[in-house]
C-alpha atoms as a PDB file:
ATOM      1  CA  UNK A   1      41.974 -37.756  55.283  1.00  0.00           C
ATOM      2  CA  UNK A   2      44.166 -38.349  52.153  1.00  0.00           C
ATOM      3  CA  UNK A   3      47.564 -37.091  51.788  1.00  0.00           C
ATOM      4  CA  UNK A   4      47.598 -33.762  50.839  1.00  0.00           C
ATOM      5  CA  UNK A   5      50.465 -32.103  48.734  1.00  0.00           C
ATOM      6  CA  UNK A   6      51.392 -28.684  48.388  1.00  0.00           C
ATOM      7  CA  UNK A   7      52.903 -27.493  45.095  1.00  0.00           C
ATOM      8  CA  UNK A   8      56.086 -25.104  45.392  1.00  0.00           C
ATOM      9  CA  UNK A   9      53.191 -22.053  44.024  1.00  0.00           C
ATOM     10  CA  UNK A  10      51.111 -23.531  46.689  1.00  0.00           C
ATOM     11  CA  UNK A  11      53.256 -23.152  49.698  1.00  0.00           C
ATOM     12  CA  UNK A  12      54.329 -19.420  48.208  1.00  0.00           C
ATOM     13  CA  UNK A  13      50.296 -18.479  48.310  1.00  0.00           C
ATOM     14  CA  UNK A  14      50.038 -19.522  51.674  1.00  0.00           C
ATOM     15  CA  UNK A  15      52.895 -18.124  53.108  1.00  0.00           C
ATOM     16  CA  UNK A  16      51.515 -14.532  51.629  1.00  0.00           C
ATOM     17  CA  UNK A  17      47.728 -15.006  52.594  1.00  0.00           C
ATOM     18  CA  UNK A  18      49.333 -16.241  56.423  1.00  0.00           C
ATOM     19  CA  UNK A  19      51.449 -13.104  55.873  1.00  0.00           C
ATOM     20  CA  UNK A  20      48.721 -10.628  54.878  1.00  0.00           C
ATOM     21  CA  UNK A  21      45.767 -11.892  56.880  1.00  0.00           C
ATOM     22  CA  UNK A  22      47.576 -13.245  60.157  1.00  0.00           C
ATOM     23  CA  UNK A  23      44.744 -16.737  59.709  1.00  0.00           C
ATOM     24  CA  UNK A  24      46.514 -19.875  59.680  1.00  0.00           C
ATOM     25  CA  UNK A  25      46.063 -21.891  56.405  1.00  0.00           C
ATOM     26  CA  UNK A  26      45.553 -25.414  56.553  1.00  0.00           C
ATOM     27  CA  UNK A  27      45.617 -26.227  52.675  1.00  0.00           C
ATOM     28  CA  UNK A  28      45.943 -24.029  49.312  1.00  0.00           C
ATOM     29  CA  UNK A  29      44.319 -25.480  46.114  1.00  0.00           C
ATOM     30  CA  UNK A  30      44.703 -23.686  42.731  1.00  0.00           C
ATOM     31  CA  UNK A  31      42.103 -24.515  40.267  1.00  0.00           C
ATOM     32  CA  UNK A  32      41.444 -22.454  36.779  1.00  0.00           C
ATOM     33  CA  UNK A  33      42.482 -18.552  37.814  1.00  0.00           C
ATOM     34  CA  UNK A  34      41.182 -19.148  41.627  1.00  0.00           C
ATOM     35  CA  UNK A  35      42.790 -20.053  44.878  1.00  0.00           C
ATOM     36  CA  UNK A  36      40.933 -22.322  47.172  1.00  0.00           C
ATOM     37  CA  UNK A  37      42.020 -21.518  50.908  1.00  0.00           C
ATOM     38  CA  UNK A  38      41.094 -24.353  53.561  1.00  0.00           C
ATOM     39  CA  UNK A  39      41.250 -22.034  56.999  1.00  0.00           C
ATOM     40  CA  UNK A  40      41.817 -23.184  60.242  1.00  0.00           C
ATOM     41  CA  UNK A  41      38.935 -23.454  62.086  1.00  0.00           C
ATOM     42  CA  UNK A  42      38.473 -20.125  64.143  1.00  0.00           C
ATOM     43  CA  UNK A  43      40.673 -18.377  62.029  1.00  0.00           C
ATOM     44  CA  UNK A  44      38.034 -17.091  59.245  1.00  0.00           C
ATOM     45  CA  UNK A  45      37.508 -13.820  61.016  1.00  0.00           C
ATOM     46  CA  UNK A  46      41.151 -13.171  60.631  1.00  0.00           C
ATOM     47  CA  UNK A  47      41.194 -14.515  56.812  1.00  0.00           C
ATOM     48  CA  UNK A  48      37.830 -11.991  56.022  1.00  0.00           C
ATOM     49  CA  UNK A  49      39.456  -9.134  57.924  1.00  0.00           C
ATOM     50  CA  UNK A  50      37.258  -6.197  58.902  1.00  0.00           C
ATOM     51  CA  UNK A  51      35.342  -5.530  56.230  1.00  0.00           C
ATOM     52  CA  UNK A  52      36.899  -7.788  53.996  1.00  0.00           C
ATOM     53  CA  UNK A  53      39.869  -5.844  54.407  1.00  0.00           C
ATOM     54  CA  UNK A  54      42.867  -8.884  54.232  1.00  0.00           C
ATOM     55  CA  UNK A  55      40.812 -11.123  51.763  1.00  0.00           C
ATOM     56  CA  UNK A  56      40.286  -8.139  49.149  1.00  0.00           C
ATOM     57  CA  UNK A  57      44.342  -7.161  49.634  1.00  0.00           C
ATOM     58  CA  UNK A  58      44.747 -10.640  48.847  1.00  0.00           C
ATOM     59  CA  UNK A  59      42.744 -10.773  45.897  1.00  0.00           C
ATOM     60  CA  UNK A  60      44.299  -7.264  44.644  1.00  0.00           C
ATOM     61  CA  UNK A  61      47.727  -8.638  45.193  1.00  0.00           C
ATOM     62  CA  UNK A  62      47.319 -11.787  43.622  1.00  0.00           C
ATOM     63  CA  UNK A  63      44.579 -10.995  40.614  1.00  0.00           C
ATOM     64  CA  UNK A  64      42.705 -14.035  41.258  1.00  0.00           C
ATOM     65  CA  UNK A  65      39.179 -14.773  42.694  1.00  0.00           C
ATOM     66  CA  UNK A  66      39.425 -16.437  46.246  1.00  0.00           C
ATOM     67  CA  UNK A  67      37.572 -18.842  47.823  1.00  0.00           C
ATOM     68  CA  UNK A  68      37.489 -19.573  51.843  1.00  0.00           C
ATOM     69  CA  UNK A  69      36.897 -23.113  53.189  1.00  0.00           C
ATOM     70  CA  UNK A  70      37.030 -22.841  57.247  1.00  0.00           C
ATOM     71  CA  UNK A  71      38.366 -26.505  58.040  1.00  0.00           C
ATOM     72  CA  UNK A  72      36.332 -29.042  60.707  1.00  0.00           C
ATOM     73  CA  UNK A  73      37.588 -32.623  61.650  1.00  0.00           C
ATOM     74  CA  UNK A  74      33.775 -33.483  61.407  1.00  0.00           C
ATOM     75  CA  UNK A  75      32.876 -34.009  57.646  1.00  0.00           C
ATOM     76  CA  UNK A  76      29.227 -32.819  58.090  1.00  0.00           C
ATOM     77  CA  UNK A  77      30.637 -29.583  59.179  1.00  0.00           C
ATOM     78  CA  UNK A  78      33.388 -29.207  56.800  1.00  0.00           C
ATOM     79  CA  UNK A  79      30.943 -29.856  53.699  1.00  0.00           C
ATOM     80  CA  UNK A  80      28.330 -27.113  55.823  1.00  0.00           C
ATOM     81  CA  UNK A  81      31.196 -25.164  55.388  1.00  0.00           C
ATOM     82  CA  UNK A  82      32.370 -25.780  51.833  1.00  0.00           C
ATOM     83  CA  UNK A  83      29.138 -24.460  50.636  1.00  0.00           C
ATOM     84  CA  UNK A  84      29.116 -21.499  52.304  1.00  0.00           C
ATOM     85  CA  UNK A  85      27.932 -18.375  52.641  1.00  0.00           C
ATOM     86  CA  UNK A  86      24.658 -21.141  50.797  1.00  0.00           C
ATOM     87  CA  UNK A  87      22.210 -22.047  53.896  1.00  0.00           C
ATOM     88  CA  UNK A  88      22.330 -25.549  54.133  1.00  0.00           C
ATOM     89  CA  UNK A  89      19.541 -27.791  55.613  1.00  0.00           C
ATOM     90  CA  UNK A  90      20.863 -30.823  56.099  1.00  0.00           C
ATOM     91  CA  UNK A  91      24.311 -33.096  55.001  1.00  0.00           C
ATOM     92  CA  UNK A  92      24.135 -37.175  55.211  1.00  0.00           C
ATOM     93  CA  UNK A  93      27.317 -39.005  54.665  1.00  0.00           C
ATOM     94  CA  UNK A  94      26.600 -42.198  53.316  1.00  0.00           C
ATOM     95  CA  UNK A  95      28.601 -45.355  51.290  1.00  0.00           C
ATOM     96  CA  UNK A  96      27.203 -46.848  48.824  1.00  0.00           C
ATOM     97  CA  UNK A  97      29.587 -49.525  46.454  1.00  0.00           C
ATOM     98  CA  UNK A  98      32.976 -48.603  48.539  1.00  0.00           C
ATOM     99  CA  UNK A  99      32.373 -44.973  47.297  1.00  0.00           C
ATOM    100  CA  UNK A 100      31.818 -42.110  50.400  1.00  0.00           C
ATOM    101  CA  UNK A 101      29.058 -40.149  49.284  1.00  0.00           C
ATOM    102  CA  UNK A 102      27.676 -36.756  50.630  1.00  0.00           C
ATOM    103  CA  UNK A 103      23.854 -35.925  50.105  1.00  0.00           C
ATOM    104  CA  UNK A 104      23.181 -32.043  50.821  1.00  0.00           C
ATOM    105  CA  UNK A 105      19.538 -30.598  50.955  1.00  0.00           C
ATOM    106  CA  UNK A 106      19.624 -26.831  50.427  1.00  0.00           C
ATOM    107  CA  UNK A 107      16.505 -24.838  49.064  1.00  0.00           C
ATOM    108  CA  UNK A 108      15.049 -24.421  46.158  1.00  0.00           C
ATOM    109  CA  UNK A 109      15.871 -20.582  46.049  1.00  0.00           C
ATOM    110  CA  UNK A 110      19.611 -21.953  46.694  1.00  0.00           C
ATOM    111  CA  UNK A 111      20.240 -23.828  44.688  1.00  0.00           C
ATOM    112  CA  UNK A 112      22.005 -22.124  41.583  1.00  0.00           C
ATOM    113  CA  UNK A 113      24.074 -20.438  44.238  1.00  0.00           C
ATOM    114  CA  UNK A 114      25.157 -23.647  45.708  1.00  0.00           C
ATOM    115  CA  UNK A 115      25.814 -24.813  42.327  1.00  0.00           C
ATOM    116  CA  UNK A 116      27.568 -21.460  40.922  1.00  0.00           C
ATOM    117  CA  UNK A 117      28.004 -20.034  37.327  1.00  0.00           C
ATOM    118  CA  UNK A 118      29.787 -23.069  34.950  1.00  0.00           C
ATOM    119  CA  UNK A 119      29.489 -25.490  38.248  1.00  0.00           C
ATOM    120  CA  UNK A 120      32.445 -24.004  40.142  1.00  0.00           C
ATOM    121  CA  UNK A 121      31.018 -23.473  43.872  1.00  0.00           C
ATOM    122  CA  UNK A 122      30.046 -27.561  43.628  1.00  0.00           C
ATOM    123  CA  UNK A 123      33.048 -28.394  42.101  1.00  0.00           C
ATOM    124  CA  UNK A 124      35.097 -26.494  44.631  1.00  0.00           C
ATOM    125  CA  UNK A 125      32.491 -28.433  47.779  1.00  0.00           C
ATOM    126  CA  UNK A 126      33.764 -31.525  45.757  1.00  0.00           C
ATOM    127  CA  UNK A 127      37.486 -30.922  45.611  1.00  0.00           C
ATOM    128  CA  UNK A 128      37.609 -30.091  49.383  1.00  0.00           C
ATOM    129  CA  UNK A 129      35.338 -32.735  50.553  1.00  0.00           C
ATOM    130  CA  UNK A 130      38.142 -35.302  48.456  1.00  0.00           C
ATOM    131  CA  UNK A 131      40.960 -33.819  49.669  1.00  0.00           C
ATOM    132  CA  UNK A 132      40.132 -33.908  53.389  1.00  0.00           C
ATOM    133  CA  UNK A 133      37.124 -36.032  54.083  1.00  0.00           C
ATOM    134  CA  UNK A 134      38.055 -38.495  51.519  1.00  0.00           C
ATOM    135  CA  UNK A 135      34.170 -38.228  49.957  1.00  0.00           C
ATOM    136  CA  UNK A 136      34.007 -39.156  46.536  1.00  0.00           C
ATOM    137  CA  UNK A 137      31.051 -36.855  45.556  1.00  0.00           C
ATOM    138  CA  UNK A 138      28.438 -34.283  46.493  1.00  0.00           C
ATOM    139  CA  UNK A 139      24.838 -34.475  45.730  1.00  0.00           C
ATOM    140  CA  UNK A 140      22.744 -31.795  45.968  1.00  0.00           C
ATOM    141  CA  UNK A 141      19.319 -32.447  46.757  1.00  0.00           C
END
């Protein structure tokens, strides 16, 4: 896993997700008007609330779209999990010229939703996967 550094904003959103939701948060990424939460694993029941109740206080409270990552030591989980609520088939980790690369099969009728509007749900698999599986990129097949 790389290092992973927390800006000042960073450590502020966490403290008030932790605060709101009760989940433990294991790393906060803001990218272009969303946060990117990396959840402890177990904790996403606590992070969704019942009936979404903490995640959509947290989005009202901060005006930004949120994203949930639950957080696995095992890579092939962790990407299973970056991509979801998408239905993935099957993730193989390979390396290929020292770069870590991450083939993922999801269907055909998937596909744009793994992939998102403008690119963001693959970017977002992407920046996790970097950040704490140290996999350079994610190919979806």
């Amino acid at each position: 896993m790389g290092e992973i550094k927390l800006s000042t904003e960073g450590i502020r959103y966490i403290a008030l997700f932790e605060k709101l939701t009760g989940a433990t948060v294991k790393d906060c990424i803001i990218d272009d008007g969303r946060i990117i939460y990396v959840i402890k694993a177990g904790d996403m029941g606590a992070a969704i609330g019942k009936k979404g109740d903490h995640i959509n206080r947290m989005k009202k409270t901060v005006d930004k779209q949120i994203d949930l990552v639950e957080y696995s030591d095992e890579p092939v989980a962790f990407v299973k999990n970056a991509f979801s609520p998408v239905s993935v088939r099957s993730v193989n980790i390979t390396s290929r010229n020292n770069k870590r690369l991450a083939y993922v099969e999801v269907s055909n009728k998937d596909k744009g939703l793994a992939i998102g509007r403008n690119g963001k749900n693959i970017e977002k698999v992407k920046l996790v996967a970097k950040r704490h599986h140290d996999i350079d990129d994610v190919i979806l097949q």
